[in-house]
Structures are given as structure tokens and as C-alpha cells.
N, C-alpha and C. Protein backbone atom coordinates (compact mmCIF):
# COMPACT_ATOMS: atom_id res chain seq x y z
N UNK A 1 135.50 36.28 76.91
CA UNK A 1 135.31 37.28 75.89
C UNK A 1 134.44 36.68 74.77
N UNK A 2 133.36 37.43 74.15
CA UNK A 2 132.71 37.04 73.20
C UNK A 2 133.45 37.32 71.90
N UNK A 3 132.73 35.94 70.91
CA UNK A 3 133.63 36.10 69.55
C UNK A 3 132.83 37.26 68.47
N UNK A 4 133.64 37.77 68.28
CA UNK A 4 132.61 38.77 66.96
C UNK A 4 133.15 38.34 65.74
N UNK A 5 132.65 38.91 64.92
CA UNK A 5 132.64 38.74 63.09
C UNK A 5 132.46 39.46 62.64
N UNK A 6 134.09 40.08 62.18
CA UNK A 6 134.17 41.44 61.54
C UNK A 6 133.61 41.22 60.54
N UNK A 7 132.90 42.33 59.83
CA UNK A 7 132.07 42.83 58.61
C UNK A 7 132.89 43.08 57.57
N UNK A 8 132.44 42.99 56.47
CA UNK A 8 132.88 42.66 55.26
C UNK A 8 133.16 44.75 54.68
N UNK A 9 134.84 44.88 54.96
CA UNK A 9 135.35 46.01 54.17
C UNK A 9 136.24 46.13 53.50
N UNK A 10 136.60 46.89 52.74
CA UNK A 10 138.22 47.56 52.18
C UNK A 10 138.40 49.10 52.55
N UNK A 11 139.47 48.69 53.02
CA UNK A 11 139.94 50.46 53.35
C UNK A 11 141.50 50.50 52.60
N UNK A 12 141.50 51.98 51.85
CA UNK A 12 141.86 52.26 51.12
C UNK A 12 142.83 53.98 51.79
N UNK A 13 144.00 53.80 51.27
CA UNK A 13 144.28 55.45 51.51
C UNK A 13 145.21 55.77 50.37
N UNK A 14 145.06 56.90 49.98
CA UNK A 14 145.80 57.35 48.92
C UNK A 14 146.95 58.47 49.20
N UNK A 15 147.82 58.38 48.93
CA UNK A 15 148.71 60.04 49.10
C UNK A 15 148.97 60.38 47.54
N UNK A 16 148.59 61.83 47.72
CA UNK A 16 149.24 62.22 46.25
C UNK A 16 149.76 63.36 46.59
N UNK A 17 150.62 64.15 45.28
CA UNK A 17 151.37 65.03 45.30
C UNK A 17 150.93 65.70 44.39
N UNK A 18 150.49 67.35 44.75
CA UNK A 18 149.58 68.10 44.25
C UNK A 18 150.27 69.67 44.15
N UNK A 19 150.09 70.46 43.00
CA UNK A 19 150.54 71.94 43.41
C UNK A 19 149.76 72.55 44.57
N UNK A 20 150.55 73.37 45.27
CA UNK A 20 149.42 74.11 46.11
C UNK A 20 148.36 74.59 46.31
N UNK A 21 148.45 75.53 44.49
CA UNK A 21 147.23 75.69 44.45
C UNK A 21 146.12 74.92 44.72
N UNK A 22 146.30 73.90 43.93
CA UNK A 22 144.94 72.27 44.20
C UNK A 22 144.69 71.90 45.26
N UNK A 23 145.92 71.71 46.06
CA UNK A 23 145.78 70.81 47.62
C UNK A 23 144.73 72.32 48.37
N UNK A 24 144.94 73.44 47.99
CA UNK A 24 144.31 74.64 48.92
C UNK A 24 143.25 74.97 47.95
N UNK A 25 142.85 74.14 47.76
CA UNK A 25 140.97 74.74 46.92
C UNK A 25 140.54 73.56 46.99
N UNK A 26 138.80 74.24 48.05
CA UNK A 26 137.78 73.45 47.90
C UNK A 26 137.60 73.12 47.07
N UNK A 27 137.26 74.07 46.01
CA UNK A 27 136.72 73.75 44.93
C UNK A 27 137.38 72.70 43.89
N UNK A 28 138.29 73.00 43.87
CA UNK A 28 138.88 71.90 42.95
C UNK A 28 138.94 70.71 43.87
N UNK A 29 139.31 70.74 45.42
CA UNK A 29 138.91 69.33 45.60
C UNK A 29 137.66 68.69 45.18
N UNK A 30 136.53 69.55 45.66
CA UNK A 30 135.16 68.89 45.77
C UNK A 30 134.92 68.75 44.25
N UNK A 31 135.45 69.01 43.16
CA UNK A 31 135.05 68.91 41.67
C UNK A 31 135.83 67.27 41.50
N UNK A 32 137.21 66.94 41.96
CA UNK A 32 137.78 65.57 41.52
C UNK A 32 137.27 64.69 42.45
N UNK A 33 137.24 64.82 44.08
CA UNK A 33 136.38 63.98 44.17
C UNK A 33 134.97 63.60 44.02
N UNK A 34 134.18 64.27 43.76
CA UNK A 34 132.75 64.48 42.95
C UNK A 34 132.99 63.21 41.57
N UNK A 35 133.98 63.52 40.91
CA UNK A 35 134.43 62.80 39.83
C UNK A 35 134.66 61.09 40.09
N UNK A 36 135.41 61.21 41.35
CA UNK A 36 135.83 59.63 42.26
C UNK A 36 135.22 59.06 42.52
N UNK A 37 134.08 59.75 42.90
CA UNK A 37 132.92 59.08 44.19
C UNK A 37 132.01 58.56 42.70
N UNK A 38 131.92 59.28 41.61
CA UNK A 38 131.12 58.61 40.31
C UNK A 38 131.68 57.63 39.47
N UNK A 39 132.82 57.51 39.44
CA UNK A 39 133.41 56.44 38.93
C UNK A 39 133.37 55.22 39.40
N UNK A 40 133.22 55.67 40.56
CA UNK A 40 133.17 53.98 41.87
C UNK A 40 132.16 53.96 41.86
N UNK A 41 130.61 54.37 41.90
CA UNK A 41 129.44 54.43 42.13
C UNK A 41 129.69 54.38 43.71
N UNK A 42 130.18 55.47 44.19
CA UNK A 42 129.51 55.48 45.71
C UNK A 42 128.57 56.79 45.64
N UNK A 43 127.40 56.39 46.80
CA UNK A 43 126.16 57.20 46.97
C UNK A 43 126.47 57.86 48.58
N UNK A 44 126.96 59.08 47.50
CA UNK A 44 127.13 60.34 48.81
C UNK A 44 126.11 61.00 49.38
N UNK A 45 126.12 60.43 50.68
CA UNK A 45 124.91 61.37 51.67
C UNK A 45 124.96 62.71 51.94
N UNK A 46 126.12 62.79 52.62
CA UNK A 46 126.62 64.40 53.44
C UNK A 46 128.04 64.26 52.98
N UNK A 47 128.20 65.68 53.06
CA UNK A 47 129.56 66.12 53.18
C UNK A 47 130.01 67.20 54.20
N UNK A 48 130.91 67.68 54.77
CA UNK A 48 131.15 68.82 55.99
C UNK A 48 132.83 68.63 55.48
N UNK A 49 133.43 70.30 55.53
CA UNK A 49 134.57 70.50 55.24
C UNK A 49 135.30 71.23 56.28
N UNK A 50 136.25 72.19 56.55
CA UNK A 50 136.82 72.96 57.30
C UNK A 50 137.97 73.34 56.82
N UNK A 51 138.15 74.84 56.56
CA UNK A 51 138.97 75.45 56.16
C UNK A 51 140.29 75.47 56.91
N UNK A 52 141.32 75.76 56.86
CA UNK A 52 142.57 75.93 57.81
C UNK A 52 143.32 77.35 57.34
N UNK A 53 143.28 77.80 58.10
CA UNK A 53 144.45 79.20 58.20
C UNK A 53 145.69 79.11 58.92
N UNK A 54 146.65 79.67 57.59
CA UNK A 54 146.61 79.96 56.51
C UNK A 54 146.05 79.38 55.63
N UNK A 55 146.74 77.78 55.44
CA UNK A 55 146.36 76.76 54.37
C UNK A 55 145.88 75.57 55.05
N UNK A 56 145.18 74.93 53.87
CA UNK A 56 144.62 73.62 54.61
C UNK A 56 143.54 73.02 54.66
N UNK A 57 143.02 71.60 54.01
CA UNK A 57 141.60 71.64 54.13
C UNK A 57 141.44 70.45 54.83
N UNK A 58 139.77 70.15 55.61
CA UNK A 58 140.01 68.19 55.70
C UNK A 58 138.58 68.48 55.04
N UNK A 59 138.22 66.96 55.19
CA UNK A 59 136.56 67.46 54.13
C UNK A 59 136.59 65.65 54.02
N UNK A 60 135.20 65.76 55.01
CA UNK A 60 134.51 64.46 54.99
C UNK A 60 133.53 64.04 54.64
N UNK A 61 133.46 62.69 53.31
CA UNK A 61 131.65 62.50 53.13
C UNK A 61 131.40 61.31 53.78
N UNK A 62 130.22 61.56 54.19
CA UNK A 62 129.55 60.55 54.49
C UNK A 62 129.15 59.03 53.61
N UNK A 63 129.06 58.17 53.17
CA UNK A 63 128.75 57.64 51.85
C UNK A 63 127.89 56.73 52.46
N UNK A 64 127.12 55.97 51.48
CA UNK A 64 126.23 54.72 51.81
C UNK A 64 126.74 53.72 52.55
N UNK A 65 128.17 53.12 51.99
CA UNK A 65 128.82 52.22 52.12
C UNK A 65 129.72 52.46 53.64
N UNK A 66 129.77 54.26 54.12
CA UNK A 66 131.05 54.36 55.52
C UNK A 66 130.95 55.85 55.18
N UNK A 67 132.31 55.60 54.73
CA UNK A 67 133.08 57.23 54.56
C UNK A 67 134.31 57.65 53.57
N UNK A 68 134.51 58.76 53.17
CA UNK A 68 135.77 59.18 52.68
C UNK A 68 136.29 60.21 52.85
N UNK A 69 137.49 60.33 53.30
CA UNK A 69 137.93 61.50 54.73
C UNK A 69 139.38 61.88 53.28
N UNK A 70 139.21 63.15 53.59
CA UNK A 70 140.50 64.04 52.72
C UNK A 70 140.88 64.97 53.67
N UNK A 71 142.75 65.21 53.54
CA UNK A 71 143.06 66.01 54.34
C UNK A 71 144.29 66.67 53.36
N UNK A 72 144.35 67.92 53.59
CA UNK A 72 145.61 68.67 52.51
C UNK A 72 146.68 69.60 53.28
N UNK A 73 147.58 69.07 53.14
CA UNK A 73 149.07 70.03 53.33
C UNK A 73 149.35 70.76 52.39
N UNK A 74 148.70 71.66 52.04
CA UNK A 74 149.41 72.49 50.65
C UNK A 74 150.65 72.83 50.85
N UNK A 75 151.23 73.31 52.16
CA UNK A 75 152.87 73.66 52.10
C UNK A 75 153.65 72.56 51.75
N UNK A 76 152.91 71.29 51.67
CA UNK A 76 153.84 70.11 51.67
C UNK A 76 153.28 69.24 49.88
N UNK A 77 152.97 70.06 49.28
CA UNK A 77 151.49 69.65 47.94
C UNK A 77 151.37 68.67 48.10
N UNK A 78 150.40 68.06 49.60
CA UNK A 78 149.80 66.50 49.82
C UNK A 78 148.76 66.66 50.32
N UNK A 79 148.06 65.70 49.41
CA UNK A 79 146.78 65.42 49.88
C UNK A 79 146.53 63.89 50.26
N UNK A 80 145.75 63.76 51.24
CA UNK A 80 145.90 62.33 51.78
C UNK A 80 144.04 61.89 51.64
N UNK A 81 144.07 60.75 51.31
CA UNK A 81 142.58 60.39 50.93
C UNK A 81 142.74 59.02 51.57
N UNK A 82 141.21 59.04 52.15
CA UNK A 82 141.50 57.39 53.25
C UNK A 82 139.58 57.28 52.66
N UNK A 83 139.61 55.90 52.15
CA UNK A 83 138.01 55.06 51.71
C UNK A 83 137.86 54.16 52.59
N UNK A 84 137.09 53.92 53.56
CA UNK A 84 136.50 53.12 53.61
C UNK A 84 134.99 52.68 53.54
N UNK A 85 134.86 51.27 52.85
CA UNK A 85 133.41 50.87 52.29
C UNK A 85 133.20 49.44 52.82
N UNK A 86 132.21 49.26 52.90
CA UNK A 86 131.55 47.61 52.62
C UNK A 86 131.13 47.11 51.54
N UNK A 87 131.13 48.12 50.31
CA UNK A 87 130.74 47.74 49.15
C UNK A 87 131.53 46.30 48.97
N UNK A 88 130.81 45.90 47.64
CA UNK A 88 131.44 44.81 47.23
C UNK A 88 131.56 44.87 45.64
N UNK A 89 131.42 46.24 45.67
CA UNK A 89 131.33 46.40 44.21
C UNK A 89 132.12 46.24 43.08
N UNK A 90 132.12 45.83 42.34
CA UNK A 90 133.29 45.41 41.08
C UNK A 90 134.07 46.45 40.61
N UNK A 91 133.43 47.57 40.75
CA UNK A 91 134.32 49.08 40.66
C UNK A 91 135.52 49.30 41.14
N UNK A 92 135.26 48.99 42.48
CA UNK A 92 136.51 48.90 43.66
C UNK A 92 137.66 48.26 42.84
N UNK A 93 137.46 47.18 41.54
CA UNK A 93 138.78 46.65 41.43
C UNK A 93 140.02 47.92 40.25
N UNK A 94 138.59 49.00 39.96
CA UNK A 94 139.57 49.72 38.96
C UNK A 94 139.87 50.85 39.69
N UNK A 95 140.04 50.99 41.14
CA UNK A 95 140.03 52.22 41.94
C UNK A 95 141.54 52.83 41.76
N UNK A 96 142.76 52.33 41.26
CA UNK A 96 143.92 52.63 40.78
C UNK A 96 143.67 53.77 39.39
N UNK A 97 142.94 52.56 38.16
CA UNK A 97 142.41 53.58 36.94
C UNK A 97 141.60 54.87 37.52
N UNK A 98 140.94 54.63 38.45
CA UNK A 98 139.98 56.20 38.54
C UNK A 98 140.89 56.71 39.06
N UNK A 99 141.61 56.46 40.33
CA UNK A 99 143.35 57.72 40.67
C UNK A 99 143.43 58.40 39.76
N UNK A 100 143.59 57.28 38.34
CA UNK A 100 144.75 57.92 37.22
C UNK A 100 144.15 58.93 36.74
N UNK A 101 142.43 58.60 36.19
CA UNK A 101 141.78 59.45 35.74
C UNK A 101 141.39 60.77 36.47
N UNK A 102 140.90 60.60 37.87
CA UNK A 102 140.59 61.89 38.43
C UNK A 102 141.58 62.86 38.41
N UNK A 103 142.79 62.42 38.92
CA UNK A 103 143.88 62.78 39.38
C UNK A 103 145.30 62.79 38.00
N UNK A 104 145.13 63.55 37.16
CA UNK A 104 146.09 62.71 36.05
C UNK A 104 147.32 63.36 35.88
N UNK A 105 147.76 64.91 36.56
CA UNK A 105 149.00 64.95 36.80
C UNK A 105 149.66 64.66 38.42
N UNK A 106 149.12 63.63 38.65
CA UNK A 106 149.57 63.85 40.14
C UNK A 106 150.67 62.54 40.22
N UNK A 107 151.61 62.64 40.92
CA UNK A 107 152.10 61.56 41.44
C UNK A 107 151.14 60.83 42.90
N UNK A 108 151.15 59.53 42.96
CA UNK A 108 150.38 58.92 44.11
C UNK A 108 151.19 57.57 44.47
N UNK A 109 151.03 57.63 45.78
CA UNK A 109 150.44 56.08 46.01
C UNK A 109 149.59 55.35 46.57
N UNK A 110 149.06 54.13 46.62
CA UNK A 110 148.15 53.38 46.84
C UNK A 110 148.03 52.51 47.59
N UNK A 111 147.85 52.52 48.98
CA UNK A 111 147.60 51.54 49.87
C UNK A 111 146.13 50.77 50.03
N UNK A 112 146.32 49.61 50.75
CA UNK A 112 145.22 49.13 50.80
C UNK A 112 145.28 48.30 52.07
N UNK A 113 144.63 48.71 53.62
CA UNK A 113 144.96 48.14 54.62
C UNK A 113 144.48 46.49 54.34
N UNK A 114 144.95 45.94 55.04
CA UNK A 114 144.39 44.52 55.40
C UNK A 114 144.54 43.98 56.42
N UNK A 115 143.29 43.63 57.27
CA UNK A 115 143.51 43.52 58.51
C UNK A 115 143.20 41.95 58.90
């Protein structure tokens, strides 16, 4: 077997706890994370969403650095947010403060895989 050399990332997932209303609007998603993705300086390429009936959204961007994938249970007010980047950017270390800020009545928590 050949040896490889994994590449330099952090992956990140968030759960928070959201009224329904929020977890079930684009719009208000795409306005806080719009807000996220500027605080961190990530450079969003594409984005593609998909509605769910009744409720329900997922909604993926593309970014410079990978990706950032959102998915919402409004019957359950959760929204689940998963980052991953190769950045190495110094931003990444206040990615807790931007939670607080984007997100400022929400309860969350904060994982951070490590592999």
C-alpha cells in the first residue's frame, strides 16, 4: 500500500437550537450565514439549496477553501452546520465568537473533528 499525506484541514460542525420559524427560512438562513462566511473571510463560490415539504432545508456552499453544508429540522428547531476548510486562517481561532455573533439567541454546540 502506498503512503499518502493527508492535507492540511479543520472540520468543524455546529448544532444549534433555533425557533422554527428560522430553522424553515431560506432567507434568514442565507442572511446569518452570509454574515459567517464574512466574519471568517471565507470566499464563497456557489451555493445550491433544496427546499423540503412540509419543512426543511439543506443548502450547500461551495467555498475556496472546501465547503459548508447546512441542514434544518424545524420540527425539531435544529439546525446542523458542518465547515470544512484548509484555510489556515487566524479567523478560524474566533469561529466560537462569530457562533455567538451570527447566531445570538441560539443555544449551540461546537465540535471540532480531529482525525
Amino acid at each position: 500500500m502506498e503512503k499518502y499525506s493527508r492535507p492540511y484541514f479543520r472540520h468543524f460542525v455546529i448544532e444549534l437550537n433555533c425557533p422554527f420559524e428560522q430553522a424553515n427560512s431560506l432567507t434568514w438562513i442565507k442572511n446569518r450565514l452570509g454574515l459567517f462566511i464574512e466574519k471568517l473571510d471565507i470566499h464563497e463560490l456557489k451555493n445550491i439549496h433544496h427546499m423540503f415539504k412540509p419543512q426543511g432545508i439543506s443548502l450547500v456552499y461551495i467555498i475556496s477553501s472546501s465547503h459548508l453544508a447546512v441542514h434544518t429540522w424545524p420540527e425539531n428547531n435544529y439546525i446542523h452546520i458542518e465547515l470544512l476548510t484548509c484555510s489556515k486562517s487566524q479567523k478560524l481561532e474566533k469561529f466560537e465568537e462569530s457562533i455567538k455573533e451570527v447566531f445570538p439567541n441560539a443555544q449551540y454546540k461546537i465540535f471540532e473533528l480531529k482525525y
